[in-house]
Protein backbone atom coordinates (compact mmCIF):
# COMPACT_ATOMS: atom_id res chain seq x y z
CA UNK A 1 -26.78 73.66 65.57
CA UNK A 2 -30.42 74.40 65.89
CA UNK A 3 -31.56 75.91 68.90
CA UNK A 4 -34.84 72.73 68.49
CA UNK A 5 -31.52 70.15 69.19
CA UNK A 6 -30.21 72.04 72.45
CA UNK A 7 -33.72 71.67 73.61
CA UNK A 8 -34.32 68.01 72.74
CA UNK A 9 -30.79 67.62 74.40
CA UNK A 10 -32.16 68.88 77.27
CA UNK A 11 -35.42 67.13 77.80
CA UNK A 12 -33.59 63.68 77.07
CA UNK A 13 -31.06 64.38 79.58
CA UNK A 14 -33.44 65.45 82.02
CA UNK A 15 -35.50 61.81 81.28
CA UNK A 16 -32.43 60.04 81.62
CA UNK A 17 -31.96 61.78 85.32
CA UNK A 18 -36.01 61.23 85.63
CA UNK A 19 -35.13 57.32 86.43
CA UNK A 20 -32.33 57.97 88.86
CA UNK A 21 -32.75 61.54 90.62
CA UNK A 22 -36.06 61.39 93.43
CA UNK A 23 -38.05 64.25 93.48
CA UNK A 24 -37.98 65.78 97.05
CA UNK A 25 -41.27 66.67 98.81
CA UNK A 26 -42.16 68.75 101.80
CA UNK A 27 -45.48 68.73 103.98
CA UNK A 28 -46.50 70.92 106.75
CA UNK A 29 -49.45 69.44 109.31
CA UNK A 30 -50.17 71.61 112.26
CA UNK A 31 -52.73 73.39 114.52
CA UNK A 32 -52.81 77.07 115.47
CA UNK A 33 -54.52 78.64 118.83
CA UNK A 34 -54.00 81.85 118.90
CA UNK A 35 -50.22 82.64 119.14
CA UNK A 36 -49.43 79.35 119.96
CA UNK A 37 -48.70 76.67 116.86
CA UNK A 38 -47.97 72.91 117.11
CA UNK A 39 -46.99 71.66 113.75
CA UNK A 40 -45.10 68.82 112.19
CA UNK A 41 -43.10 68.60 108.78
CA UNK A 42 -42.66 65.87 106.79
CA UNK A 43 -40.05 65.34 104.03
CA UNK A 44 -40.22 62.37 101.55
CA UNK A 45 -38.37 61.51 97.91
CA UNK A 46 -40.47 60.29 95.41
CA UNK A 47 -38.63 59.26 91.96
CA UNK A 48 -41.15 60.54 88.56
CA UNK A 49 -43.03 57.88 86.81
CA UNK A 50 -41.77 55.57 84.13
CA UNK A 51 -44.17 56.59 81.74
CA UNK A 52 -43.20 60.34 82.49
CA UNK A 53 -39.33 59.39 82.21
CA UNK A 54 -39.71 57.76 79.16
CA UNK A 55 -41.88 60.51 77.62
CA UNK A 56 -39.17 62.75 78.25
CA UNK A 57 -36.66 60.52 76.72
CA UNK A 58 -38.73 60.10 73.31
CA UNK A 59 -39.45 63.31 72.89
CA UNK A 60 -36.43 64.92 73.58
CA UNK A 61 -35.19 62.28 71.16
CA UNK A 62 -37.78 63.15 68.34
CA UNK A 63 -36.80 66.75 68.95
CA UNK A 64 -32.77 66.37 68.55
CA UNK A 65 -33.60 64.70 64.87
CA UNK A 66 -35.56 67.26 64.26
CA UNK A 67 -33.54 69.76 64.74
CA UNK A 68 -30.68 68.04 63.23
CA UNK A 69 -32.38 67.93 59.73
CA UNK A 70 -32.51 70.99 57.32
């Protein structure tokens, strides 16, 4: 097979785990004086965006056809 399939394979799986998998996110808020620091982080999970999920999907769809055809 085409390496233009393997990569379409990917991106669709990758959209597929767009909609399930949340995207982790780390913040860091704090104040130094000197040598002393008072800080605070933050984690949060954030899934992608539809619209970027489903871009992946169609793509790596259109790709995989592509790369299926001589």
């Amino acid at each position: 097979m085409k390496p233009l399939f393997w990569v379409g394979a990917v991106l669709l799986v990758a959209g597929i785990l767009s909609f399930i998998v949340p995207v982790p996110q780390r913040e860091t808020h704090g104040v130094k004086l000197g040598d002393a620091s008072v800080g605070i982080t933050t984690k949060s999970e954030q899934k992608l965006s539809p619209v970027v999920g489903g871009i992946l999907c169609a793509v790596g769809a259109v790709m995989m056809i592509a790369g299926t055809r001589k």
